[in-house]
C-alpha atoms as a PDB file:
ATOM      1  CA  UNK A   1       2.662   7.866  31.402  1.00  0.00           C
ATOM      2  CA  UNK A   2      -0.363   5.302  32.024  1.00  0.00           C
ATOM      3  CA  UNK A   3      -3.887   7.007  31.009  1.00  0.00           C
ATOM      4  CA  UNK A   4      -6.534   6.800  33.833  1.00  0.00           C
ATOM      5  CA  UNK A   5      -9.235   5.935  32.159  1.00  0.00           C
ATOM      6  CA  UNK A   6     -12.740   4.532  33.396  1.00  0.00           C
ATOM      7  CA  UNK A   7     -14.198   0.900  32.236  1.00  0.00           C
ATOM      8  CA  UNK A   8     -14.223   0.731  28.690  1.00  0.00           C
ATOM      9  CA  UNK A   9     -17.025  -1.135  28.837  1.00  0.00           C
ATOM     10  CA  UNK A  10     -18.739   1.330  30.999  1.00  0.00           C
ATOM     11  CA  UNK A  11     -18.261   3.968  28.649  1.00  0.00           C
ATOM     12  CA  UNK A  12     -19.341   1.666  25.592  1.00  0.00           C
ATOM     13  CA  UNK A  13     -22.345   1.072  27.554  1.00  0.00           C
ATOM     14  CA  UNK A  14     -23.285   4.763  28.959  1.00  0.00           C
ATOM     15  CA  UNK A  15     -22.309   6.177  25.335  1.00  0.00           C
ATOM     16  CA  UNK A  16     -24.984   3.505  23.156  1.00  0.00           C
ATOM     17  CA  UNK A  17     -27.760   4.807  26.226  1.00  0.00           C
ATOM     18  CA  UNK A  18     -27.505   8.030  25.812  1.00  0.00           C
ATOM     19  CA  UNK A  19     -27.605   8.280  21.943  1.00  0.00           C
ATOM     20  CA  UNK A  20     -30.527   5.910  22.557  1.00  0.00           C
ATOM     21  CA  UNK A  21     -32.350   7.419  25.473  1.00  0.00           C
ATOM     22  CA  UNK A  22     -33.008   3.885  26.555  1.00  0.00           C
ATOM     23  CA  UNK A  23     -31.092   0.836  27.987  1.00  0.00           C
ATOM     24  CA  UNK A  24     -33.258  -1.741  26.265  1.00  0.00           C
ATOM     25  CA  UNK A  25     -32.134  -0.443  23.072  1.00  0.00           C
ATOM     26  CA  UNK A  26     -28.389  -0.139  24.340  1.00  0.00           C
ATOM     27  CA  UNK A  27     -28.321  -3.385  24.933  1.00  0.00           C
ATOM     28  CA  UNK A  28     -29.669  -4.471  22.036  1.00  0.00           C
ATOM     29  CA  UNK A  29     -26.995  -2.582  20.107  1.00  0.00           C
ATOM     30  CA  UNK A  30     -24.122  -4.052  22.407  1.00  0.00           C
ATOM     31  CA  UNK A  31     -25.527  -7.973  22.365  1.00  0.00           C
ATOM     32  CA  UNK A  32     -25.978  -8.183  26.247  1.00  0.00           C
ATOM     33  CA  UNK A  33     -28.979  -8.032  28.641  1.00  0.00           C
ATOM     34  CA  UNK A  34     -30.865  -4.699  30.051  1.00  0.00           C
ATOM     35  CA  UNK A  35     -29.430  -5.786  33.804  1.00  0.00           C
ATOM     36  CA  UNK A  36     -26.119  -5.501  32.351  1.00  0.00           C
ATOM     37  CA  UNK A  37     -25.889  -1.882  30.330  1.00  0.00           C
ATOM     38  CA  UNK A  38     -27.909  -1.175  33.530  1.00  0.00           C
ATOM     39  CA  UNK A  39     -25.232  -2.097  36.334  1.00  0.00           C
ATOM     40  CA  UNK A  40     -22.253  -0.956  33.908  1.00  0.00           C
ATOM     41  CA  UNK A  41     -23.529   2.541  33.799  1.00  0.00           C
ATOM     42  CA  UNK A  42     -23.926   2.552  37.721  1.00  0.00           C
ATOM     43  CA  UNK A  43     -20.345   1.189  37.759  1.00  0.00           C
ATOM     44  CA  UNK A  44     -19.345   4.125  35.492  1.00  0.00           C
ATOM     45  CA  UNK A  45     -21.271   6.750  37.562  1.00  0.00           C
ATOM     46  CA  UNK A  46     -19.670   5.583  41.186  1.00  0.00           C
ATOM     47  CA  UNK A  47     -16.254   5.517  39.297  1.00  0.00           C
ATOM     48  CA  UNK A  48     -16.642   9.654  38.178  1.00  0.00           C
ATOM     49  CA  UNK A  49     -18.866  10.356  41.279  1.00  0.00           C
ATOM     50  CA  UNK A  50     -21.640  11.977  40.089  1.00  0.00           C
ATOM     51  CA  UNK A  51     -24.938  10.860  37.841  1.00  0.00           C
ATOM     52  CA  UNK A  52     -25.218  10.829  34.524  1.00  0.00           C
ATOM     53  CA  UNK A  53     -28.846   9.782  34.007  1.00  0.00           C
ATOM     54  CA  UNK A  54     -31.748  11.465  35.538  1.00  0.00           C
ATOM     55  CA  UNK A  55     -33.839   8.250  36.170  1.00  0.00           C
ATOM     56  CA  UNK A  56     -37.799   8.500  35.503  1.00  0.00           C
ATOM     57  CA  UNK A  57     -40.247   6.019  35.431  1.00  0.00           C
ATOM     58  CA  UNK A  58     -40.609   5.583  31.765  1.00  0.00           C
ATOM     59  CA  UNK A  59     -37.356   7.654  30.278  1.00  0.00           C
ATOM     60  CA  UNK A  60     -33.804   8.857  31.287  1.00  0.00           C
ATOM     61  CA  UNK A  61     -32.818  11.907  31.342  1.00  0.00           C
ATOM     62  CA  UNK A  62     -29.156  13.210  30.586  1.00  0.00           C
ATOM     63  CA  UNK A  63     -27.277  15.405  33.117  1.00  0.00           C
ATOM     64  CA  UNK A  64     -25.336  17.898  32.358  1.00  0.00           C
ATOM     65  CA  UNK A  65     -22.121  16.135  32.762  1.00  0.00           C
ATOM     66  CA  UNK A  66     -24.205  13.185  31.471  1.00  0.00           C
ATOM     67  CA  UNK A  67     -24.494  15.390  28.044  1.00  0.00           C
ATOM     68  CA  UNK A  68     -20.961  16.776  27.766  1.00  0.00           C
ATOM     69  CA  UNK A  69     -19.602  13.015  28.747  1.00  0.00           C
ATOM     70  CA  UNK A  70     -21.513  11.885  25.648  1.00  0.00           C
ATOM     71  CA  UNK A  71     -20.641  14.046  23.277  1.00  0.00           C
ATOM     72  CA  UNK A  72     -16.853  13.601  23.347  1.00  0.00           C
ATOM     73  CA  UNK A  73     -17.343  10.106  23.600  1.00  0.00           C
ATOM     74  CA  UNK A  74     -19.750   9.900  20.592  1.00  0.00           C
ATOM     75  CA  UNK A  75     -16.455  11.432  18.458  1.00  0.00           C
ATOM     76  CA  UNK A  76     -14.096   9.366  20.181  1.00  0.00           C
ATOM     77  CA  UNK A  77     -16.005   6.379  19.196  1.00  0.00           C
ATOM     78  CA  UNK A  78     -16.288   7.511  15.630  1.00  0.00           C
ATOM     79  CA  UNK A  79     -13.430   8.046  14.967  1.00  0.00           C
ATOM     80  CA  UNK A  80     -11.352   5.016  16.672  1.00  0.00           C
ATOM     81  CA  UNK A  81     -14.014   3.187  14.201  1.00  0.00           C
ATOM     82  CA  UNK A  82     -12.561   4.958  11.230  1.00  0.00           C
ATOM     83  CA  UNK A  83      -8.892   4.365  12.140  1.00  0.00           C
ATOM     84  CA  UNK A  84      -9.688   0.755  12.842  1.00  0.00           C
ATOM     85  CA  UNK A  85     -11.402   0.558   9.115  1.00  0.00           C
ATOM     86  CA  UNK A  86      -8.399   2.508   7.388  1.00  0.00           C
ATOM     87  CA  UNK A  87      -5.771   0.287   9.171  1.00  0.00           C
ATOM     88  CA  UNK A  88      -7.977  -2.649   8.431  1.00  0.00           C
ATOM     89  CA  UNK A  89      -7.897  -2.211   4.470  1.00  0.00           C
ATOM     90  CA  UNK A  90      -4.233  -1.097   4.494  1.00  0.00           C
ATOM     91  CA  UNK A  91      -2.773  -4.068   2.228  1.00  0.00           C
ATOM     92  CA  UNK A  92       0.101  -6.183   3.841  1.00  0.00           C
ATOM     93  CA  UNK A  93       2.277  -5.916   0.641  1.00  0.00           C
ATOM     94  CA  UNK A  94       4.697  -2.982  -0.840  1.00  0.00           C
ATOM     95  CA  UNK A  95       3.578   0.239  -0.969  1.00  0.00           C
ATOM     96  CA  UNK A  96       4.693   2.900  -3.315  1.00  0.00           C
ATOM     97  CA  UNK A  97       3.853   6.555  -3.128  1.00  0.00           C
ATOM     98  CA  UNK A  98       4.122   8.552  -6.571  1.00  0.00           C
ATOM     99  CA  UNK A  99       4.536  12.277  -6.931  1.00  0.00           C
ATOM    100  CA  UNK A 100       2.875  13.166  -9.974  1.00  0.00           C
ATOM    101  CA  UNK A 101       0.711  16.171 -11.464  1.00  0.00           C
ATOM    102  CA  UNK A 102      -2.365  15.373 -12.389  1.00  0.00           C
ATOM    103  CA  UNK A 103      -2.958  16.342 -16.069  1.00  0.00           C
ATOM    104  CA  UNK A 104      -0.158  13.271 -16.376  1.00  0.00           C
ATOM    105  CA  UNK A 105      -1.525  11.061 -13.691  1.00  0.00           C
ATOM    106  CA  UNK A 106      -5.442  11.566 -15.327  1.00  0.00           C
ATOM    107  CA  UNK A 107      -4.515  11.210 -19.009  1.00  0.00           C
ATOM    108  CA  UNK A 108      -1.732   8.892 -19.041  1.00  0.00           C
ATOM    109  CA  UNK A 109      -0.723   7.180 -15.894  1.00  0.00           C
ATOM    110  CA  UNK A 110      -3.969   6.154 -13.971  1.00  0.00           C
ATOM    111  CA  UNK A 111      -5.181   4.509 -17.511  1.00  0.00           C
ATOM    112  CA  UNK A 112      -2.388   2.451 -17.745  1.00  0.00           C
ATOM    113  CA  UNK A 113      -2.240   1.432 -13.981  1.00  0.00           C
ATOM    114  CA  UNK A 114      -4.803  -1.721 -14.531  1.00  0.00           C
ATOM    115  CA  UNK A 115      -1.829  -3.049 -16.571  1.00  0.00           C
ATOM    116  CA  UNK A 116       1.186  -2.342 -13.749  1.00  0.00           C
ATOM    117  CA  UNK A 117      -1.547  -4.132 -11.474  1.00  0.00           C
ATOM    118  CA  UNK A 118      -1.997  -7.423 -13.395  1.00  0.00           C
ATOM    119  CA  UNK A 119       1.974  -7.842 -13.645  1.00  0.00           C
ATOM    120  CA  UNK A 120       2.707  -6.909  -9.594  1.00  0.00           C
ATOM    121  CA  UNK A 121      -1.209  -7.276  -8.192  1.00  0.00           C
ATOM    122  CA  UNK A 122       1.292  -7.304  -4.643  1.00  0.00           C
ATOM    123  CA  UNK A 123       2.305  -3.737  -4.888  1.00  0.00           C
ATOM    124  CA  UNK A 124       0.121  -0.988  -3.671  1.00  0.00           C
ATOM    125  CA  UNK A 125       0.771   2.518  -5.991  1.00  0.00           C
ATOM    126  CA  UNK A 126      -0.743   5.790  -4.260  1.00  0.00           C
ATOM    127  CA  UNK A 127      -1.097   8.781  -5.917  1.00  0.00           C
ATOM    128  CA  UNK A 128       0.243  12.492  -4.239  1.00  0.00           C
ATOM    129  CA  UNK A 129       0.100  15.509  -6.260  1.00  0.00           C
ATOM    130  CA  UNK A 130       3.140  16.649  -7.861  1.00  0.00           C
ATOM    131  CA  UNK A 131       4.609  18.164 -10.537  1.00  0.00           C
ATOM    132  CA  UNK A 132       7.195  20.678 -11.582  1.00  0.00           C
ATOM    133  CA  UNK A 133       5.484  23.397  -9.439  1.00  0.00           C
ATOM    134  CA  UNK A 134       4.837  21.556  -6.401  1.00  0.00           C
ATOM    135  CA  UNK A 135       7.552  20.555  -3.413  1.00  0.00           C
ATOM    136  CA  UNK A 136       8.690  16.932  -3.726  1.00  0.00           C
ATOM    137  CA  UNK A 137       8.238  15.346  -0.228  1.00  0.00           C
ATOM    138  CA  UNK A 138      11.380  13.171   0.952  1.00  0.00           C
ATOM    139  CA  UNK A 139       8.439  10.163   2.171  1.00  0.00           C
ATOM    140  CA  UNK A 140       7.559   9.817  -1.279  1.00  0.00           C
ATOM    141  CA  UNK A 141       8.996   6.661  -3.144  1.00  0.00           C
ATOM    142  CA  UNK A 142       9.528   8.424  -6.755  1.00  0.00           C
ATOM    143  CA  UNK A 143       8.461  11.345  -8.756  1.00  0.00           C
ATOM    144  CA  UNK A 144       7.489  12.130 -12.100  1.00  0.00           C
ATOM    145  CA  UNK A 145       8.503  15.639 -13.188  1.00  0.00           C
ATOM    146  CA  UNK A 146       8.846  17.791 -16.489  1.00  0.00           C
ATOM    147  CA  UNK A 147      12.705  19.388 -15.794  1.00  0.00           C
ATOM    148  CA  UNK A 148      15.947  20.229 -17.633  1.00  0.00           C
ATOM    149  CA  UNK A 149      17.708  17.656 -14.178  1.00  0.00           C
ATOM    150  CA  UNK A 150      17.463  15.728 -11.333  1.00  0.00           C
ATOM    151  CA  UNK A 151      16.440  17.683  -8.358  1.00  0.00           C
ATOM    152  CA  UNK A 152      19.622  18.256  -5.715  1.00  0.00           C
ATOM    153  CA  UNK A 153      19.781  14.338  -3.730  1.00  0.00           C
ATOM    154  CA  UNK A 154      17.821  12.816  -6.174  1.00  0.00           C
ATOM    155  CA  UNK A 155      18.894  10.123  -9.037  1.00  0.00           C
ATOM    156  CA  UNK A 156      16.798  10.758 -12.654  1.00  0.00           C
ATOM    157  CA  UNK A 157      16.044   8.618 -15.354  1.00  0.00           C
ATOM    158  CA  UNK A 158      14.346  10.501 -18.807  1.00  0.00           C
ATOM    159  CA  UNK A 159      10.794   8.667 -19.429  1.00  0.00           C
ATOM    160  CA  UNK A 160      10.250  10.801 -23.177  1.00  0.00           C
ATOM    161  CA  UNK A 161      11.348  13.797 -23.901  1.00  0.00           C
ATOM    162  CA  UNK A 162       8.857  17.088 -23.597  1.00  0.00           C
ATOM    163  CA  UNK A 163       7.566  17.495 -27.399  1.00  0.00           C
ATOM    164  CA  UNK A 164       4.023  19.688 -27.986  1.00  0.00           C
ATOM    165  CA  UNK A 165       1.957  19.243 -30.464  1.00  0.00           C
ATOM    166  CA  UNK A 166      -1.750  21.569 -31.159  1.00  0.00           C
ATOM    167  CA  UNK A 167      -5.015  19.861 -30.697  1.00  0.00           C
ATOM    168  CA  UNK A 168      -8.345  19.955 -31.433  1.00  0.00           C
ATOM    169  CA  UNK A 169     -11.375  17.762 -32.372  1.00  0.00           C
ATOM    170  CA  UNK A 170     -11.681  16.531 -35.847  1.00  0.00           C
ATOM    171  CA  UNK A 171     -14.328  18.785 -36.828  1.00  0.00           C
ATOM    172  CA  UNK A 172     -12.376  21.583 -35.739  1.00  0.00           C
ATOM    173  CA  UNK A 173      -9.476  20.628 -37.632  1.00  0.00           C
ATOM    174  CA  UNK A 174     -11.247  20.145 -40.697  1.00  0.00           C
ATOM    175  CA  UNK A 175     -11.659  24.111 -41.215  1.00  0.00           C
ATOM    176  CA  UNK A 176      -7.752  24.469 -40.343  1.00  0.00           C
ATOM    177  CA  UNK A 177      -5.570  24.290 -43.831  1.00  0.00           C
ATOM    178  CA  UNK A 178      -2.571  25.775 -42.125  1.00  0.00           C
ATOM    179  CA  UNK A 179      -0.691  27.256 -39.383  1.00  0.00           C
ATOM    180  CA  UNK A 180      -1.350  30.629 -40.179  1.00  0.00           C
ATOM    181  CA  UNK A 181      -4.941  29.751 -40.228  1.00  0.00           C
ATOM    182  CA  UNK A 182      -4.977  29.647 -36.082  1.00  0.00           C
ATOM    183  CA  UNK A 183      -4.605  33.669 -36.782  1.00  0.00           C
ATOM    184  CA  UNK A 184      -9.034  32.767 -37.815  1.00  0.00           C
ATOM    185  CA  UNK A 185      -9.126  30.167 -34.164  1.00  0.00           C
ATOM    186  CA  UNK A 186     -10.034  30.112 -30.501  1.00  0.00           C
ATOM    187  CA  UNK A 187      -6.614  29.076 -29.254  1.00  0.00           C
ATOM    188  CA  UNK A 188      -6.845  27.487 -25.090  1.00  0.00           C
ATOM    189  CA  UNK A 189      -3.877  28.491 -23.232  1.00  0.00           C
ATOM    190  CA  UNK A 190      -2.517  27.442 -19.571  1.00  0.00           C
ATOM    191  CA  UNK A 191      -2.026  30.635 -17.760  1.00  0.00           C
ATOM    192  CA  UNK A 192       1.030  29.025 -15.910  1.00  0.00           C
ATOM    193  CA  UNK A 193       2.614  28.195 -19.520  1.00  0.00           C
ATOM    194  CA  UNK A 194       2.516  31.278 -21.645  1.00  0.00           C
ATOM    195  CA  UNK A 195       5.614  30.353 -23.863  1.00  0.00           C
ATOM    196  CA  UNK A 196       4.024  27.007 -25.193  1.00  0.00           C
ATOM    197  CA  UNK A 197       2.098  28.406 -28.386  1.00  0.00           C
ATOM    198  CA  UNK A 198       5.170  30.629 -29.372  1.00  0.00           C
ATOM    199  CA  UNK A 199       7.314  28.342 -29.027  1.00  0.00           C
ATOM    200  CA  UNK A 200       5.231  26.103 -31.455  1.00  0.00           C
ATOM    201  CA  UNK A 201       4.784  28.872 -33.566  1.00  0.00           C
ATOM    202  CA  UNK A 202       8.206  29.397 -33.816  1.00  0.00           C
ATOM    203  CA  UNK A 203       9.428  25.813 -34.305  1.00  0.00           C
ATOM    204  CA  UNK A 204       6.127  26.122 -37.142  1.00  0.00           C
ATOM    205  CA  UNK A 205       8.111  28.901 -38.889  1.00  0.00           C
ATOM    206  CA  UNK A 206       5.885  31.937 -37.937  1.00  0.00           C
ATOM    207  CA  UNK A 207       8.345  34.301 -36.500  1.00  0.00           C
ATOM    208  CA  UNK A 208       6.020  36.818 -36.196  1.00  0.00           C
ATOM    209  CA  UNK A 209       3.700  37.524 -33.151  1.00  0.00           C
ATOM    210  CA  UNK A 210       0.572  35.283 -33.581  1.00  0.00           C
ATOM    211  CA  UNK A 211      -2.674  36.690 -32.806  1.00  0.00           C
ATOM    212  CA  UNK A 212      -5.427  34.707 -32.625  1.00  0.00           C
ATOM    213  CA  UNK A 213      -9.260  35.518 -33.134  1.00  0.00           C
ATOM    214  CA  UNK A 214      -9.776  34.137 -29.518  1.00  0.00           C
ATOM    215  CA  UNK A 215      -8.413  33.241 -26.464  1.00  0.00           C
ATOM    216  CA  UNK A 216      -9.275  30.788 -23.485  1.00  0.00           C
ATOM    217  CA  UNK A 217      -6.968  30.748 -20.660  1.00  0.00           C
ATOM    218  CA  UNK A 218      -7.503  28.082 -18.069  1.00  0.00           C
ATOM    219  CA  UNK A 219      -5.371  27.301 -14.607  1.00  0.00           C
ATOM    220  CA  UNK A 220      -4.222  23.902 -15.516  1.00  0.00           C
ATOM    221  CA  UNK A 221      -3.609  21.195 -18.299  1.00  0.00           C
ATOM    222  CA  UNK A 222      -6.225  19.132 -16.903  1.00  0.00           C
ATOM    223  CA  UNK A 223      -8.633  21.915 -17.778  1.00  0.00           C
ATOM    224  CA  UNK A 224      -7.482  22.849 -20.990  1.00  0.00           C
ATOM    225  CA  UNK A 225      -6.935  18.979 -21.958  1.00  0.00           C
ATOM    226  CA  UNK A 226     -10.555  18.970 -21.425  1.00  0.00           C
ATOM    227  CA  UNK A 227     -11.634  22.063 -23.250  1.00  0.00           C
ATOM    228  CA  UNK A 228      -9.996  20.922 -26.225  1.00  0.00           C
ATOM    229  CA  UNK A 229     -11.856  17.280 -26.123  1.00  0.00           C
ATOM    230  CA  UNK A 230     -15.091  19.388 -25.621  1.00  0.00           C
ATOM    231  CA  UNK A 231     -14.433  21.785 -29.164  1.00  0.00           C
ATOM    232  CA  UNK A 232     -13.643  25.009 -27.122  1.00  0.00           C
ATOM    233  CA  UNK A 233     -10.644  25.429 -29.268  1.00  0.00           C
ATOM    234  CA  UNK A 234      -7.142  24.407 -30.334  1.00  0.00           C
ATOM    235  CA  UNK A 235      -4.774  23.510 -27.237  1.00  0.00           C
ATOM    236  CA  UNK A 236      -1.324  23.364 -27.323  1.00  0.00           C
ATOM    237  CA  UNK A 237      -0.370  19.728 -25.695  1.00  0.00           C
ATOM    238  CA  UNK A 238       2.246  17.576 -24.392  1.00  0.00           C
ATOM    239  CA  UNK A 239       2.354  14.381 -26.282  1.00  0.00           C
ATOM    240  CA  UNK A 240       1.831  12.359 -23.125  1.00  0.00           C
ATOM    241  CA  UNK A 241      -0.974  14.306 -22.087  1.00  0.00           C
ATOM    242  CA  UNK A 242      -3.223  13.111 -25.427  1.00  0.00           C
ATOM    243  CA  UNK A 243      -1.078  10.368 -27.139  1.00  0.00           C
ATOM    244  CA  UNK A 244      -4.660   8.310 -25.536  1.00  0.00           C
ATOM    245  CA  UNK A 245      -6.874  10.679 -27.510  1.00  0.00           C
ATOM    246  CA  UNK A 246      -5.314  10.427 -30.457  1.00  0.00           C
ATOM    247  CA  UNK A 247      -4.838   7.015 -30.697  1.00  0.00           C
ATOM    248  CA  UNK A 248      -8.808   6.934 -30.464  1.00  0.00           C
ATOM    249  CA  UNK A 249      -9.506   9.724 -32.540  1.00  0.00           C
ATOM    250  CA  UNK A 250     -10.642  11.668 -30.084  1.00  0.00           C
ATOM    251  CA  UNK A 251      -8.674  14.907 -30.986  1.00  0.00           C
ATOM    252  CA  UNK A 252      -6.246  14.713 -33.738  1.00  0.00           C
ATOM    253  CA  UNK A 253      -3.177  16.843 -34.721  1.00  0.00           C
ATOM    254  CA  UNK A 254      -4.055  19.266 -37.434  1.00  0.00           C
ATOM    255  CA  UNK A 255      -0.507  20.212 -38.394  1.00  0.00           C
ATOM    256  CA  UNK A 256       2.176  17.527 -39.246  1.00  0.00           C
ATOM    257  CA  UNK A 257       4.807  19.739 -36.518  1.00  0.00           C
ATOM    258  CA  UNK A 258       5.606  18.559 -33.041  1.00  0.00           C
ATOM    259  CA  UNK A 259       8.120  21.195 -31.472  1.00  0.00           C
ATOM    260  CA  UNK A 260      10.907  19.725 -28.953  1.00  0.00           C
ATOM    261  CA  UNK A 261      10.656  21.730 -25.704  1.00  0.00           C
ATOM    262  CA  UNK A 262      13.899  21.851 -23.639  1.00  0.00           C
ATOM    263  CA  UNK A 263      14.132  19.478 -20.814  1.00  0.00           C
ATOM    264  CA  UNK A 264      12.194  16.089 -20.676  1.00  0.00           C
ATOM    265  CA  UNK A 265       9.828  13.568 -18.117  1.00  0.00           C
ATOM    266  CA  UNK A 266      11.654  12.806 -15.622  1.00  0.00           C
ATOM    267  CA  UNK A 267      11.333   9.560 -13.286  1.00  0.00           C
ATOM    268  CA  UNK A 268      13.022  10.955  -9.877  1.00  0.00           C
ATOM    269  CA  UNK A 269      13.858   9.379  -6.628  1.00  0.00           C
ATOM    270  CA  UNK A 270      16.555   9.200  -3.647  1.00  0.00           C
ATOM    271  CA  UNK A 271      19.435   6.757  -4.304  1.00  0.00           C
ATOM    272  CA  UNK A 272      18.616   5.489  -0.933  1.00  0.00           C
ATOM    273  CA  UNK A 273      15.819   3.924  -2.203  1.00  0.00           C
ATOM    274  CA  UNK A 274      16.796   2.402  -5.528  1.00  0.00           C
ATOM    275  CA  UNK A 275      16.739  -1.311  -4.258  1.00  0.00           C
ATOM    276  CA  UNK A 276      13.183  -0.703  -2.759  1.00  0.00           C
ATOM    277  CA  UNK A 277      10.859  -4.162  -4.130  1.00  0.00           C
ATOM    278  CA  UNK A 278       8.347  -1.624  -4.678  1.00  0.00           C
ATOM    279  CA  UNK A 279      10.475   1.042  -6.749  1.00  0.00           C
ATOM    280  CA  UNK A 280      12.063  -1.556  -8.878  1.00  0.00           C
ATOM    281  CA  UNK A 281       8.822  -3.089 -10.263  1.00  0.00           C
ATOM    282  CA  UNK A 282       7.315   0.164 -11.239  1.00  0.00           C
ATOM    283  CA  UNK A 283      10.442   1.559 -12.537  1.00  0.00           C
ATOM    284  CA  UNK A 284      10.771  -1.717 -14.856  1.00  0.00           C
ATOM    285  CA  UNK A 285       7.057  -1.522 -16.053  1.00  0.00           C
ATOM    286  CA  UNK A 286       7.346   2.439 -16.120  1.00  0.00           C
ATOM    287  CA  UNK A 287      10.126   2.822 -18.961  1.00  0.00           C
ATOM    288  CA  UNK A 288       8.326  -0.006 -20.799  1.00  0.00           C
ATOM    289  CA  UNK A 289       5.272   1.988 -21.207  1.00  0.00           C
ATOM    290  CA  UNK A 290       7.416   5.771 -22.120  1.00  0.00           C
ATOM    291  CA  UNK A 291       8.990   3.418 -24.531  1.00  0.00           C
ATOM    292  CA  UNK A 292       5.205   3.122 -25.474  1.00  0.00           C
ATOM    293  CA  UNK A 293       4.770   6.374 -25.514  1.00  0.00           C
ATOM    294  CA  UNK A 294       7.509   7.053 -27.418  1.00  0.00           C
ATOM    295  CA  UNK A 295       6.180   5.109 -30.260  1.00  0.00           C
ATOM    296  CA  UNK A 296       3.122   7.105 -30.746  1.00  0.00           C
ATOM    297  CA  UNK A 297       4.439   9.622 -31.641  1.00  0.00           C
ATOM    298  CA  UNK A 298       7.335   7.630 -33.775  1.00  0.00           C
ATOM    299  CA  UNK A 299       4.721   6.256 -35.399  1.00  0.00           C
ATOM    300  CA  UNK A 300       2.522   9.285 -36.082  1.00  0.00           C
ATOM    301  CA  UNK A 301       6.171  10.761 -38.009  1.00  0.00           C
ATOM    302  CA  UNK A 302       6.793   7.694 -40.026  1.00  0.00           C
ATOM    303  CA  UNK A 303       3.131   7.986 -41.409  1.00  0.00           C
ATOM    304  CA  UNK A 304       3.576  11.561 -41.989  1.00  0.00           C
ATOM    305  CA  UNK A 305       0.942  13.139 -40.075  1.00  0.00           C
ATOM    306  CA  UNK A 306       3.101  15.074 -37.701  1.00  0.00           C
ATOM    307  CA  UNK A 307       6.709  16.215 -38.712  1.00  0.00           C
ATOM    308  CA  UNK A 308       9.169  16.584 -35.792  1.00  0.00           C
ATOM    309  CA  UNK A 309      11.164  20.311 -35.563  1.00  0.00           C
ATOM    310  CA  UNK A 310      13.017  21.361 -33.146  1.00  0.00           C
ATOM    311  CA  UNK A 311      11.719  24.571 -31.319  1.00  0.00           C
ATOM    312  CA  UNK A 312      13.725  27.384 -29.594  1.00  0.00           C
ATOM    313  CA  UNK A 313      16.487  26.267 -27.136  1.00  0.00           C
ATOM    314  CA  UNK A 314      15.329  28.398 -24.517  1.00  0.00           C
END
């Protein structure tokens, strides 16, 4: 159905007056004379029949229709101005929406993104929040997920499989001798993932129930990531989620034991869109860097600072 709308112009010109009490300054604003803002307000007024200035010698005054006209038009305005700047700085080129949580995304996938861009500077990657716990959403390209499978519809391909590993700062490892010795530390916990530390423990040979001097339990990885680089404690980590921080020395591992978790990371996506341009570029550069990944912690078992055990199957 065609809208039956006044003069654009008219309201461009009526809406810079009344935010500036003034048609000099309207004008100014809009590039065009007084006489002009002037006559296209009049225009505007005869088209709604009614006034929308109070005219005085030296001011104008805003009717009461004047004032709720102006208002609505003020947002209108604003925001047609921030759809035309967020259309305007869409890029032309692929675009390629990630699900992803975002202890991965902020300690692993964002810092190697720089790279991806270098190789494919034509694709555009956006970020949505994912993750194990969260819904995939079907207008997402791909997801990244922790799982035993693919989700129902959905093709998988395994990235590294899910190994943990406890860290801490250096100085904070340098009073640990040995598991048991966590019985004498602050240990940081995810409240979501309660089985993580036993399951270490038991892959670490301590069968019995582990009770530490201290506990911190925090919402999500990110946090407890975080708390561990700060000295709060010893966290119990994914290998992805500090393979960065070790490398630099950041945290280290204090025990030579990484514990294999069932299930793996996941890259996940509809078979629909496995020829996407988009999707096959990241997918390429993607398994190179978990073949990256994977190294790190290859590399931290061949120099015998972390010995690989298999934990619990369940």
């Amino acid at each position: 159905m065609m809208r039956r709308l006044p003069s654009l112009n008219g309201l461009r010109a009526f809406e810079a007056t009344g935010r500036h009490g003034s048609f000099t300054a309207a004008a100014r604003e809009l590039n065009v004379t007084q006489t002009a803002v002037s006559r296209l307000v009049r225009l505007l007024e005869d088209r709604l029949g009614f006034p929308l200035f109070r005219r005085h010698a030296n001011a104008l005054e805003l009717t009461a229709q004047g004032q709720a006209l102006l208002s609505g038009l003020t947002d209108a305005f604003d925001s047609i101005a921030r759809l035309t700047e967020s259309v305007t700085a869409m890029r032309g080129g692929p675009v390629l929406t990630v699900g992803v949580g975002p202890t991965l995304a902020v300690t692993w996938l964002i810092p190697r993104l720089a790279h991806f861009y270098r190789s494919h500077p034509d694709v555009e990657v956006r970020m949505a929040t994912g993750g194990a716990t969260r819904p995939v959403r079907d207008d997402w390209t791909c997801t990244i997920r922790r799982d035993t499978d693919a989700l129902p519809g959905y093709n998988a391909e395994c990235l590294f499989p899910s190994t943990v590993v406890p860290v801490c700062t250096p100085k904070l490892a340098s009073t640990l001798r040995s598991p048991d010795d966590l019985r004498n530390a602050t240990l940081i916990v995810v409240s979501h993932m309660p089985n993580e530390w036993p399951h270490w423990f038991a892959a670490a040979g301590l069968r019995s129930p582990v009770h530490p001097a201290g506990e911190v339990s925090f919402e999500s990885n990110v946090m407890a990531m975080q708390a561990a680089l700060d000295g709060v404690g010893v966290a119990i980590a994914q290998i992805p989620y500090v393979s960065d921080a070790l490398a630099a020395g950041r945290l280290v591992a204090p025990f030579p034991i990484v514990a294999h978790t069932v299930g793996g990371w996941l890259l996940e996506y509809r078979a629909i869109r496995k020829e996407d341009p988009a999707l096959l570029a990241f997918r390429g550069w993607l398994h190179q860097e978990a073949d990256r990944a994977r190294q790190v912690e290859n590399m931290l078992v061949k120099q015998g600072s972390i010995e690989r055990r298999e934990g619990p199957s369940a």
